[in-house]
Protein backbone atom coordinates (compact mmCIF):
# COMPACT_ATOMS: atom_id res chain seq x y z
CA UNK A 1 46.16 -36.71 113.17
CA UNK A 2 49.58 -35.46 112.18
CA UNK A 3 50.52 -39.29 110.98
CA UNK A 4 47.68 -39.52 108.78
CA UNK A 5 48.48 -35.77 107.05
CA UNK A 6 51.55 -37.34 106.51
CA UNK A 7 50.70 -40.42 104.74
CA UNK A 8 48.41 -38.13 102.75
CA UNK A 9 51.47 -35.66 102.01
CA UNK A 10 53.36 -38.59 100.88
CA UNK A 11 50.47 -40.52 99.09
CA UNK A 12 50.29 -37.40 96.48
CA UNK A 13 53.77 -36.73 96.10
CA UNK A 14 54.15 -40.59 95.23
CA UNK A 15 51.66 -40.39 92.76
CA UNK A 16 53.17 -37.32 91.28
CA UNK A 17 56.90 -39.01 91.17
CA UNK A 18 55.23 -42.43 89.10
CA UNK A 19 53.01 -39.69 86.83
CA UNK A 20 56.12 -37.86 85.80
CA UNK A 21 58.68 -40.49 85.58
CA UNK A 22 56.43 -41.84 83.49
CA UNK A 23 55.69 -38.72 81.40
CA UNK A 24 59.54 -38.44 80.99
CA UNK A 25 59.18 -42.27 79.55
CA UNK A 26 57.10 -41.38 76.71
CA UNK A 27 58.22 -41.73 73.26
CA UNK A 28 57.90 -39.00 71.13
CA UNK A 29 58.50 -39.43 66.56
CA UNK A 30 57.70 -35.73 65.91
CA UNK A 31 57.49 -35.69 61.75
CA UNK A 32 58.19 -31.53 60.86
CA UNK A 33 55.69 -31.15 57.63
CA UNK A 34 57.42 -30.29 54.89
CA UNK A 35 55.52 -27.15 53.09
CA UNK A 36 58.20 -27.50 50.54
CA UNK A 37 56.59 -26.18 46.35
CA UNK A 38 58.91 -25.41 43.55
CA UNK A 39 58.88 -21.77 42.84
CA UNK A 40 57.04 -21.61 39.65
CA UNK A 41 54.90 -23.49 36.57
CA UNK A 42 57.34 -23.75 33.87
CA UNK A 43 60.08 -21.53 35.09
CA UNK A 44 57.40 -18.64 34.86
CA UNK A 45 56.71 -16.72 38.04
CA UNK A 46 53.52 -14.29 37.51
CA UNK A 47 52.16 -14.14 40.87
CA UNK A 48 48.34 -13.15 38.87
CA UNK A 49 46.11 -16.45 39.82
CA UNK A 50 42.86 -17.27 38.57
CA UNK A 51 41.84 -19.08 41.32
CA UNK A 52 40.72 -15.67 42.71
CA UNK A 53 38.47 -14.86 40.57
CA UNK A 54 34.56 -16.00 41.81
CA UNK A 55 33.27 -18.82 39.38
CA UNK A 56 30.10 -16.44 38.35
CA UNK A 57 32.72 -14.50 36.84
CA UNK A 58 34.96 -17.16 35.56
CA UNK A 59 31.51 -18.95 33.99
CA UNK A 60 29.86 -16.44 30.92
CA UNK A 61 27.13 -18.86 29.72
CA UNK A 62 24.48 -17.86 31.83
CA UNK A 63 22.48 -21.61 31.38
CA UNK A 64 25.76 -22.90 33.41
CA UNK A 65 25.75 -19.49 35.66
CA UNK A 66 22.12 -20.56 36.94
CA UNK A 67 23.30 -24.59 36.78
CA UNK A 68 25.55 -24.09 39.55
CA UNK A 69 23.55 -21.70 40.99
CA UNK A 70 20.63 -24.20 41.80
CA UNK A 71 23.16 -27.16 42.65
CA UNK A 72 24.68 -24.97 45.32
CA UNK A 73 21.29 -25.11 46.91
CA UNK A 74 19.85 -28.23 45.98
CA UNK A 75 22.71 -30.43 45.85
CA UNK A 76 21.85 -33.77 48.38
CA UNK A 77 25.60 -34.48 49.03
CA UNK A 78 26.68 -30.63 49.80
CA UNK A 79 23.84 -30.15 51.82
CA UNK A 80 24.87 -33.55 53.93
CA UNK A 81 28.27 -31.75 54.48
CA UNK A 82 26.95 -28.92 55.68
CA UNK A 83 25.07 -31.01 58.09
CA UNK A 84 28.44 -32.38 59.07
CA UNK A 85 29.83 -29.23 59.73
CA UNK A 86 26.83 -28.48 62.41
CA UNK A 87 28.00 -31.90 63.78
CA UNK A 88 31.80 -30.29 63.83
CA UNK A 89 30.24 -27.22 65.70
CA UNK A 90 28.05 -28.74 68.06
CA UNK A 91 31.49 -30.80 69.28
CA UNK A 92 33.13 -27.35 69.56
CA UNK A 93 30.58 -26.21 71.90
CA UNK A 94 30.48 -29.37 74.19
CA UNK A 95 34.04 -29.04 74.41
CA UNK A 96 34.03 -25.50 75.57
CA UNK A 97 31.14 -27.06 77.92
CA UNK A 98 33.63 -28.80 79.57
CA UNK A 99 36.11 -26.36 80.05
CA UNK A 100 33.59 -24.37 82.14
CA UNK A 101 32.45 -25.39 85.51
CA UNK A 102 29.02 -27.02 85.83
CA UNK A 103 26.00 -26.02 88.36
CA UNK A 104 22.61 -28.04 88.75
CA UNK A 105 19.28 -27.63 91.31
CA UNK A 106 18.95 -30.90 93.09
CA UNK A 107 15.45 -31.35 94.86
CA UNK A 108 14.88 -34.66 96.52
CA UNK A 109 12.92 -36.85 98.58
CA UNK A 110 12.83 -39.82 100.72
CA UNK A 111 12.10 -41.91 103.78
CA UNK A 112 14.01 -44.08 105.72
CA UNK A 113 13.27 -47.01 108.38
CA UNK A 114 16.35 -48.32 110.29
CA UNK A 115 16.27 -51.29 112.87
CA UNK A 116 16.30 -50.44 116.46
CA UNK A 117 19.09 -52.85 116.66
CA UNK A 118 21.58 -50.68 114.78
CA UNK A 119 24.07 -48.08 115.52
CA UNK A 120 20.82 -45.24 113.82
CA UNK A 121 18.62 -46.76 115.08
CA UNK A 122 20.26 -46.93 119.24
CA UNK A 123 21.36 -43.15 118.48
CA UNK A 124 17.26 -42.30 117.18
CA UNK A 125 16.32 -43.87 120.54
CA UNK A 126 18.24 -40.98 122.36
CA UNK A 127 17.40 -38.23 120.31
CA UNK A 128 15.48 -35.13 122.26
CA UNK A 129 11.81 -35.03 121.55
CA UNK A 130 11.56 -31.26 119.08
CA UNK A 131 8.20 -29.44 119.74
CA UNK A 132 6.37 -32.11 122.16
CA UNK A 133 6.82 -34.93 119.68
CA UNK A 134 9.47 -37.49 119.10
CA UNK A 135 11.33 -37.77 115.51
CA UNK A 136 8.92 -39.65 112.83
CA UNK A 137 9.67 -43.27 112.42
CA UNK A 138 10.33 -43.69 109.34
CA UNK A 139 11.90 -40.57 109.29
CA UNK A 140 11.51 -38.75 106.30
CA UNK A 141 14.75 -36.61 104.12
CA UNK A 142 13.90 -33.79 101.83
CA UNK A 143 16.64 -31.44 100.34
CA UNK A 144 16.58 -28.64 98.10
CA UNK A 145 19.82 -27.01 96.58
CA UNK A 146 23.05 -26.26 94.40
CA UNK A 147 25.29 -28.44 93.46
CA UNK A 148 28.36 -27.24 91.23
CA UNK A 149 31.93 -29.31 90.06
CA UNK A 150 34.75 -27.60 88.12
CA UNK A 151 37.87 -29.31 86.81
CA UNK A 152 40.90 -26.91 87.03
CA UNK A 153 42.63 -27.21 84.08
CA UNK A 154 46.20 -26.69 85.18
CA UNK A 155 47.84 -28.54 82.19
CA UNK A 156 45.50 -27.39 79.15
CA UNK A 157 44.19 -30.44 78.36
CA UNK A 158 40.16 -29.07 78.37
CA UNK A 159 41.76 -26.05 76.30
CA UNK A 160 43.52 -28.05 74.09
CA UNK A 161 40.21 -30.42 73.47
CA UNK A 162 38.45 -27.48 72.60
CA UNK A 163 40.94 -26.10 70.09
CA UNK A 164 41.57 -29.77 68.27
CA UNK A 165 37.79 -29.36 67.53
CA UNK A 166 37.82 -25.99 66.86
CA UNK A 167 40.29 -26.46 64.14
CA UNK A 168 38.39 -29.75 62.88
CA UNK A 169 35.42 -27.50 62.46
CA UNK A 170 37.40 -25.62 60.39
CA UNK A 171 38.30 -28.42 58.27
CA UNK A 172 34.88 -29.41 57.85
CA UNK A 173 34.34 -25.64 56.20
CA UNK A 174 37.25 -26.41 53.97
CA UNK A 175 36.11 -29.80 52.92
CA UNK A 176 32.64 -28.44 52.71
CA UNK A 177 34.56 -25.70 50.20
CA UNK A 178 36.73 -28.26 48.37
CA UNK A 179 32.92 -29.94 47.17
CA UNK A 180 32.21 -26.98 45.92
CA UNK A 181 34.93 -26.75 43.94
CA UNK A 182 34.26 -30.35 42.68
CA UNK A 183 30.71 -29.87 41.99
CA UNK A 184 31.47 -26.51 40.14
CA UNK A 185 33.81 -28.74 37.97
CA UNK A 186 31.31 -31.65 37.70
CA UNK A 187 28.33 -29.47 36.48
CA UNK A 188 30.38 -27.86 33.98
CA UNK A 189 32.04 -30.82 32.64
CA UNK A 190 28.90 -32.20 31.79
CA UNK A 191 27.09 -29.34 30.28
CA UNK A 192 29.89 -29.38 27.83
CA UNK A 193 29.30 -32.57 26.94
CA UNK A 194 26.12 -32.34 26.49
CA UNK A 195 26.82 -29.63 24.24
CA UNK A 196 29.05 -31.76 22.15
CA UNK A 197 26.71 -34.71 21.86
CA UNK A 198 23.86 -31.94 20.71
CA UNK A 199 26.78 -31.55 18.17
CA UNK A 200 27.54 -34.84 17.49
CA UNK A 201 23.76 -35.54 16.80
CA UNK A 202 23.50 -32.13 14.43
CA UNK A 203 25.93 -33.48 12.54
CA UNK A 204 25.13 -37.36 12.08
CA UNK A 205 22.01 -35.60 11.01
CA UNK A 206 23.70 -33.09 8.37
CA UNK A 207 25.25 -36.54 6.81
CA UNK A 208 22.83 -38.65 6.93
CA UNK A 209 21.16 -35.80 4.67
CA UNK A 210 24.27 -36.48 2.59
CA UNK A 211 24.44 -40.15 2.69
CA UNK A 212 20.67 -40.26 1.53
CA UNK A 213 21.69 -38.26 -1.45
CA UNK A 214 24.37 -40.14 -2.54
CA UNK A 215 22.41 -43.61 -1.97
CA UNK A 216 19.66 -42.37 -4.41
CA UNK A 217 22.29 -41.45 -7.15
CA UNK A 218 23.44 -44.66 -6.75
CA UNK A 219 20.07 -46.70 -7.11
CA UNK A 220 19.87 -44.12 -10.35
CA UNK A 221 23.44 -45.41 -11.42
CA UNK A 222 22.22 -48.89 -10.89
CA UNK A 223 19.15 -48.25 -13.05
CA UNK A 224 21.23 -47.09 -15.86
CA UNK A 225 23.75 -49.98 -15.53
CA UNK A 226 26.80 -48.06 -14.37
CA UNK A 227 27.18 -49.83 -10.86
CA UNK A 228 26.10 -52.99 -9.55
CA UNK A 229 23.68 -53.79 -6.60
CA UNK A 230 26.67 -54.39 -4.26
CA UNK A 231 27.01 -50.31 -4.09
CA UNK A 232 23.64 -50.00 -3.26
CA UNK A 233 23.71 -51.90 -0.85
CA UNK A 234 26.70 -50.41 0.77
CA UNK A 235 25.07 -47.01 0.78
CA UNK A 236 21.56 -48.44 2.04
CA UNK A 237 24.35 -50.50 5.29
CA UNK A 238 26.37 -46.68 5.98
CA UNK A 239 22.64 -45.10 6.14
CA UNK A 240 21.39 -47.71 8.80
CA UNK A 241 24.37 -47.65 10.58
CA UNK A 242 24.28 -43.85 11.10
CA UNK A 243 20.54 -44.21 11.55
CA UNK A 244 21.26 -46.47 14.23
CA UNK A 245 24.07 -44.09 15.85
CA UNK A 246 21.50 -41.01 16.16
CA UNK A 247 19.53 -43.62 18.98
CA UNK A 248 22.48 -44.11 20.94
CA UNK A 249 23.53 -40.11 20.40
CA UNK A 250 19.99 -39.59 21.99
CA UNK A 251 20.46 -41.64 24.68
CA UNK A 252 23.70 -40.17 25.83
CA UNK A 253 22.27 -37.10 26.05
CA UNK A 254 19.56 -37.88 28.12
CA UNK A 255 21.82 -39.97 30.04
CA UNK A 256 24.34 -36.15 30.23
CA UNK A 257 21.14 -34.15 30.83
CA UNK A 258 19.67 -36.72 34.26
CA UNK A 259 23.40 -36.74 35.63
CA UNK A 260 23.31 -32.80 35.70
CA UNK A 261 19.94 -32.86 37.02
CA UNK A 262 21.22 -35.41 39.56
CA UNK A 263 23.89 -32.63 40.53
CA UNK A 264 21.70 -29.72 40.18
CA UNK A 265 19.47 -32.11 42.87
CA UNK A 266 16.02 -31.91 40.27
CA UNK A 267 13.67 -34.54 38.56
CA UNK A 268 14.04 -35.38 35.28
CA UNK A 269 13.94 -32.60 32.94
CA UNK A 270 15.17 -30.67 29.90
CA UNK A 271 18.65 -29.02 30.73
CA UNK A 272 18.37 -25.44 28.91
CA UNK A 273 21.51 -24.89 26.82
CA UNK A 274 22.81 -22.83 23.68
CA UNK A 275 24.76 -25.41 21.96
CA UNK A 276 25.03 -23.74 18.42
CA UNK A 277 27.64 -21.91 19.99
CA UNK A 278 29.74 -24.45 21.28
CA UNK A 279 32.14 -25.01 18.06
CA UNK A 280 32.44 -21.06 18.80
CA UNK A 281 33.33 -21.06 21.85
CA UNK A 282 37.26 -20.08 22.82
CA UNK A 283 39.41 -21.49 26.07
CA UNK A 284 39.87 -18.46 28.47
CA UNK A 285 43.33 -17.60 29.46
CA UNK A 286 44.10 -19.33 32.87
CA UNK A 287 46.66 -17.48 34.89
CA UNK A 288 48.74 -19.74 37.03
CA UNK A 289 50.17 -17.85 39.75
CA UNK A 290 52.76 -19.59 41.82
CA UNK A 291 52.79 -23.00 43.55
CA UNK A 292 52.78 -21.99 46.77
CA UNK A 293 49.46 -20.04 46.52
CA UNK A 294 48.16 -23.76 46.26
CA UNK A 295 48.55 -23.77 50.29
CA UNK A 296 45.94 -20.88 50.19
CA UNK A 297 43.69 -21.49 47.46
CA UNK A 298 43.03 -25.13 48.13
CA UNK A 299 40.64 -26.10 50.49
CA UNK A 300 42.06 -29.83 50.25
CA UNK A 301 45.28 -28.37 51.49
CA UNK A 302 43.74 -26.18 54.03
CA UNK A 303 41.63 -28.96 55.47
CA UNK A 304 44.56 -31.41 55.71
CA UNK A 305 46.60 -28.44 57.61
CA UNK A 306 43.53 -28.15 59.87
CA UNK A 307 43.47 -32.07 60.72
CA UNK A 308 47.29 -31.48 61.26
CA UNK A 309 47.06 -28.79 63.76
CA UNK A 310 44.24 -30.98 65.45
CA UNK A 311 46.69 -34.13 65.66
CA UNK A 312 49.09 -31.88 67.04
CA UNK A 313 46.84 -30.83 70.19
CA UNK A 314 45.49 -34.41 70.37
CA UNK A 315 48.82 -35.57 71.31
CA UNK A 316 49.12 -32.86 74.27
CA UNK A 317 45.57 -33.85 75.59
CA UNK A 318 46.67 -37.35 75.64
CA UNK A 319 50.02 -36.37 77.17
CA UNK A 320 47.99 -34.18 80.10
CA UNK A 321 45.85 -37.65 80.78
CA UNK A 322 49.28 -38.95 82.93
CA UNK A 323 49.28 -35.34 85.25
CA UNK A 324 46.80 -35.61 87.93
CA UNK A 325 43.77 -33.81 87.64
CA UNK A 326 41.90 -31.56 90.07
CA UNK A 327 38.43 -31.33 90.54
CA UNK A 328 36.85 -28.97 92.82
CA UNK A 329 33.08 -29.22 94.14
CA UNK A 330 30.62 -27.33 96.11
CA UNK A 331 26.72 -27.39 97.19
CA UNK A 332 24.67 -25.56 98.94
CA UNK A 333 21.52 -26.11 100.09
CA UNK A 334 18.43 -27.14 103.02
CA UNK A 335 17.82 -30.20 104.46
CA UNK A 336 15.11 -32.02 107.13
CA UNK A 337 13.07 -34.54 107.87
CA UNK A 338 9.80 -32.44 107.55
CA UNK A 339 8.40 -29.76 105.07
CA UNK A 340 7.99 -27.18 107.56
CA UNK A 341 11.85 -27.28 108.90
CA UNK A 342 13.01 -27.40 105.03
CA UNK A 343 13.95 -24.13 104.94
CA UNK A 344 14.49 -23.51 108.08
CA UNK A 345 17.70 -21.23 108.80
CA UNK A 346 20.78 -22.11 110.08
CA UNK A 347 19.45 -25.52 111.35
CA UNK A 348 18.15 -26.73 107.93
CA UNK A 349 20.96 -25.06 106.09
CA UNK A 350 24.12 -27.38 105.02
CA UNK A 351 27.16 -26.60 102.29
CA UNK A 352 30.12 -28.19 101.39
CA UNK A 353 33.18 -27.54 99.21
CA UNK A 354 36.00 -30.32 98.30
CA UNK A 355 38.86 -30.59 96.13
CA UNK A 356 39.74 -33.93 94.65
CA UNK A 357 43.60 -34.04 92.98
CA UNK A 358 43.44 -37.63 91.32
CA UNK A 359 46.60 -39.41 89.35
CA UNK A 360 46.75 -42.32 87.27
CA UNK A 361 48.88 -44.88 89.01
CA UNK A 362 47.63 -48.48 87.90
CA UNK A 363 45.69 -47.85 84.34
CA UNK A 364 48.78 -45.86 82.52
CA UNK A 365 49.30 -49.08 79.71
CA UNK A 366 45.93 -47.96 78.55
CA UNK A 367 47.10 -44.43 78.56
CA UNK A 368 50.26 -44.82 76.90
CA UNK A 369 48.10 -47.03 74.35
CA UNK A 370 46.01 -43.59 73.64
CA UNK A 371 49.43 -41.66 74.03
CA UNK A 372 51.19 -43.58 71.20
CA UNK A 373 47.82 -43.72 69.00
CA UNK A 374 47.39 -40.09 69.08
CA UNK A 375 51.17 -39.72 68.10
CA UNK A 376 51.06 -41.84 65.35
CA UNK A 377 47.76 -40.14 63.92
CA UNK A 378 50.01 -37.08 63.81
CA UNK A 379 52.37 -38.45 62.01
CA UNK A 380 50.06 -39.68 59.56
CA UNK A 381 48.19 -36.44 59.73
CA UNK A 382 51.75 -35.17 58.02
CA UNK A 383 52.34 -37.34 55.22
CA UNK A 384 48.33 -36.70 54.19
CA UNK A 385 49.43 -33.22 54.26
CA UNK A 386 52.71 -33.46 52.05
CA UNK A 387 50.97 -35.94 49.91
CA UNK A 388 48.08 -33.06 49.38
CA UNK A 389 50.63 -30.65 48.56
CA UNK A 390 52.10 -33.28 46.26
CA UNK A 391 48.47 -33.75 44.49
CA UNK A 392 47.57 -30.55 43.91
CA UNK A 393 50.76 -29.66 42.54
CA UNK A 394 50.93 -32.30 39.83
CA UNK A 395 47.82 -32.10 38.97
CA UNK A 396 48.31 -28.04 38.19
CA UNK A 397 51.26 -28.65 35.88
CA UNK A 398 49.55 -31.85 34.35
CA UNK A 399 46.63 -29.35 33.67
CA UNK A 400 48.63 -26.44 32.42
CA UNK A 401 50.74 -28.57 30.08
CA UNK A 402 47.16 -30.08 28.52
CA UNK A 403 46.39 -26.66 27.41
CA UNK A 404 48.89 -25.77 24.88
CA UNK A 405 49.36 -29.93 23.77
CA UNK A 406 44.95 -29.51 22.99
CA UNK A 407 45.25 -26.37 21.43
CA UNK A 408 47.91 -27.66 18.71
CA UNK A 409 45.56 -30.84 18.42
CA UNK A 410 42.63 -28.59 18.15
CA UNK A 411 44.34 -26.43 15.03
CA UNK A 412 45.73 -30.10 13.00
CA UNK A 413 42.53 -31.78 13.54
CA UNK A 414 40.33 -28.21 12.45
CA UNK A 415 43.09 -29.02 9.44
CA UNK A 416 41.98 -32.27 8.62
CA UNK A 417 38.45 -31.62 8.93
CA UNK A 418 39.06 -28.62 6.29
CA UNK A 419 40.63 -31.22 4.16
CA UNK A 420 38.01 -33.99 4.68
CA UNK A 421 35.09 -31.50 3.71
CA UNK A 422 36.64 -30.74 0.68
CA UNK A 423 37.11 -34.83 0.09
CA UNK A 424 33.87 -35.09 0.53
CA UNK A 425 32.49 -32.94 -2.62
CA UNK A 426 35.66 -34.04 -4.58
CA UNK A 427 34.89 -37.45 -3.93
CA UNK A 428 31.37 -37.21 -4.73
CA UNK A 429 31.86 -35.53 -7.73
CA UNK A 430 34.13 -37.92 -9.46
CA UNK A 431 31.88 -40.68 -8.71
CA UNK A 432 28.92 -39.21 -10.39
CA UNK A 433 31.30 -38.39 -13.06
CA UNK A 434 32.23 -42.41 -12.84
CA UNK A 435 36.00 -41.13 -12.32
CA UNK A 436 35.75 -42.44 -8.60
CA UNK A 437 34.77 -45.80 -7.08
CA UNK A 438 31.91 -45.94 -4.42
CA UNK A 439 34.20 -47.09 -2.06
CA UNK A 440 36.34 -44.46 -2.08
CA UNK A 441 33.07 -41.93 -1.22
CA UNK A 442 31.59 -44.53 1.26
CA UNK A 443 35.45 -44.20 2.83
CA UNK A 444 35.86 -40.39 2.83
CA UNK A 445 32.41 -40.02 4.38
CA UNK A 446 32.97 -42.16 6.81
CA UNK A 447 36.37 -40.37 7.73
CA UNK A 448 34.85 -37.25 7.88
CA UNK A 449 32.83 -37.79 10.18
CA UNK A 450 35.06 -39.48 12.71
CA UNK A 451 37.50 -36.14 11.93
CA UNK A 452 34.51 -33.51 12.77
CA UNK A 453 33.24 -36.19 15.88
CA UNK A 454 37.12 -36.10 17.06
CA UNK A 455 37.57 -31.97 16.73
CA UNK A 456 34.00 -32.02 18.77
CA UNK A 457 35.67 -33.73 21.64
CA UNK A 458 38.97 -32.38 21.41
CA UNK A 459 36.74 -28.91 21.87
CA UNK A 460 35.05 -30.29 24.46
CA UNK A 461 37.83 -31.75 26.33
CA UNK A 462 39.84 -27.89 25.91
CA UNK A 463 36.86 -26.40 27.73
CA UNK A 464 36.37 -29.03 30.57
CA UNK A 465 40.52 -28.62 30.73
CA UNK A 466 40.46 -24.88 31.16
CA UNK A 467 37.57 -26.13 34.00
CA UNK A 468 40.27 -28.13 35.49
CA UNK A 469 42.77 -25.76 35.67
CA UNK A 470 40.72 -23.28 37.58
CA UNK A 471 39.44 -25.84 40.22
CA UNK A 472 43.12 -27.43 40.70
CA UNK A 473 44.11 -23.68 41.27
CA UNK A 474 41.97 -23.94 43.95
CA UNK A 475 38.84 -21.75 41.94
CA UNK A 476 35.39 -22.20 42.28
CA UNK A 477 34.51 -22.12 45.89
CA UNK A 478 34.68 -18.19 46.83
């Protein structure tokens, strides 16, 4: 007895002497994340951030305001996120599942018939007779009872489980949050422009009234013998052609008003809008902040710092898969051959507790293959998280530097348009007057209108800007 409580003794210390030597062989790359932002935008260091502000505040057209409103509920994609993030939990709560010890009722039945010729059977043949009769043949086995397991965790590795998916959870929230941000953006780039094709279209239309003018003092010049056909002509070619741009201006905007619908997760249908106003309409004032309230404010950066911290605790479960693990077990229950002894106390009674202390001795290659996977996951868990911080940050300053660079364009181009406008009558003038060549009318118009079409997207491009600033902030998901 004492010989084989020594081989035991030195089976398990054996097994622990291979499981840490080859612990201690592991190879470990650790990569530190470097949380490393410059200390300001542009040298300037006002700490007040826009990103703070909720978009129903940011947002004062109230058509957009109930846009967004109806995508945050409708939207398909959000709403599959969401779904994800119940996935996320769910694997939060099996995980705690399996930190806890498990218990389950066991109720069984059966009946067995062994030859005479066998060890059971020779030792049925002696048995006592119970009660007058002699044990059944085939003799019968009921049990009813408990059975419960636990696995200790001595070296955190069930904890540590848990908390990777508690933290990836957590990035699903954030990710959920950084597609709110996105779609807040989306919606609102594309009701502006779809207000700037309703202006486009009003004014094709306004010159079109103009071009239809000067083509009919032209036929009356050509009646009177002042200009040839050739100028008619010309006219009659700029009408179609800006006859033929109002179909394509309409089907832009349906094409604008079915991708918002798509977002806002709708049918088909008229998107209600107040575009008159849109030519009116003034870039707010975005407030910066400071760089590194990006690691707050973003949900991209948040999510990849989640992931990160998940790696991180992936690599000490894999770690804890080399230390021997012990699992202990109980039951308690009845047992007999017949329904009336079933519970039948103490004879019927039976229990039993065991502790198993198992260690990896032959399979450790495909451990160390999980080992070495895990690390490198967390090292590439790092540079995602650098590179985020990387992202955002350029894509604040490109941002803020677009703001100031659009507004000058905005003020030359309302220039030119000022000065094309006034072409426009000059030029028409002097041709009735025969002082001016059709040409040089057909030419102003046409310049005209590429000026007002290019302020209408330079307007529409400082508004979906001053949009981009607030979600690269990290605005538009609170």
């Amino acid at each position: 007895m004492r010989t084989k409580n020594n081989i035991g003794i030195w089976v398990i210390s054996a097994s622990m002497a291979l499981t840490i030597t080859a612990c201690k062989s592991l190879k470990m790359n650790p990569k530190i994340e470097n949380k490393y932002t410059p200390e300001a935008y542009q040298s300037s260091k006002d700490s007040t951030n826009s990103a703070d502000i909720k978009w129903k505040t940011f947002f004062h057209d109230q058509y957009l305001v109930a846009l967004i409103d109806t995508a945050l509920k409708n939207n398909q994609e959000l709403n599959i996120t969401i779904q994800e993030i119940a996935v996320a939990q769910s694997e939060v709560r099996a995980r705690k599942g399996e930190f806890l010890p498990s218990a389950g009722v066991k109720v069984g039945a059966g009946v067995e018939k062994v030859g005479e010729y066998t060890r059971n059977g020779a030792v049925e043949k002696n048995l006592p007779i119970r009660d007058g009769k002699a044990f059944p043949d085939p003799l019968g086995d009921l049990q009813l009872g408990l059975n419960a397991s636990w696995e200790v965790d001595i070296w955190r590795k069930l904890r540590n489980a848990r908390d990777a998916a508690s933290s990836r959870y957590l990035g699903t929230i954030e990710g959920k949050n950084f597609m709110v941000t996105n779609l807040v953006a989306e919606i609102s780039e594309s009701y502006y422009e779809l207000m700037a094709l309703d202006n486009k279209l009003e004014i094709l239309k306004q010159n079109l009234e103009i071009q239809k003018n000067a083509l009919e003092i032209v036929k009356l010049q050509k009646i009177a013998g002042e200009v040839t056909e050739l100028a008619v002509k010309k006219f009659e070619a700029e009408v179609y052609k800006n006859q033929s741009h109002l179909f394509y201006l309409q089907q832009q905007i349906i094409e604008a008003e079915n991708r918002i619908n798509y977002l806002v997760g709708r049918f088909p249908q008229p998107v209600l809008r107040n575009s008159a106003t849109f030519q009116q309409m003034v870039p707010d004032t975005i407030y910066n902040g400071i760089p590194s309230q990006l690691l707050q404010n973003r949900p991209d950066i948040r999510q990849a710092e989640l992931d990160l911290a998940a790696s991180k605790l992936d690599i000490k479960v894999a770690r804890a898969n080399f230390y021997p693990s012990l699992r202990i077990t109980a039951g308690v229950g009845y047992q007999a051959f017949n329904v009336k002894y079933l519970i039948t106390s103490p004879q019927s009674l039976l229990y039993n507790i065991a502790g198993d202390l198992v260690a990896p001795l032959i399979n450790r290659n495909a451990l160390k293959a999980k080992y070495a996977s895990a690390n490198a996951k967390q090292i590439q868990a790092v540079y995602k998280y650098e590179q985020t911080i990387l992202n955002a940050y350029i894509e604040v300053t490109n941002r803020v530097t677009k703001v100031q660079n659009l507004k000058n364009s905005y003020e030359l181009k309302q220039k030119q348009v000022d000065a094309m406008n006034q072409s426009i009558t000059i030029s028409t003038n002097l041709f009735k007057s025969a002082k001016a060549d059709y040409m040089e009318v057909l030419m102003t118009q046409r310049d005209a209108i590429e000026a007002k079409f290019d302020l209408i997207e330079i307007k529409q491009e400082q508004l979906s800007n001053m949009v981009s600033v607030y979600q690269a902030l990290g605005g538009g998901w609170r």
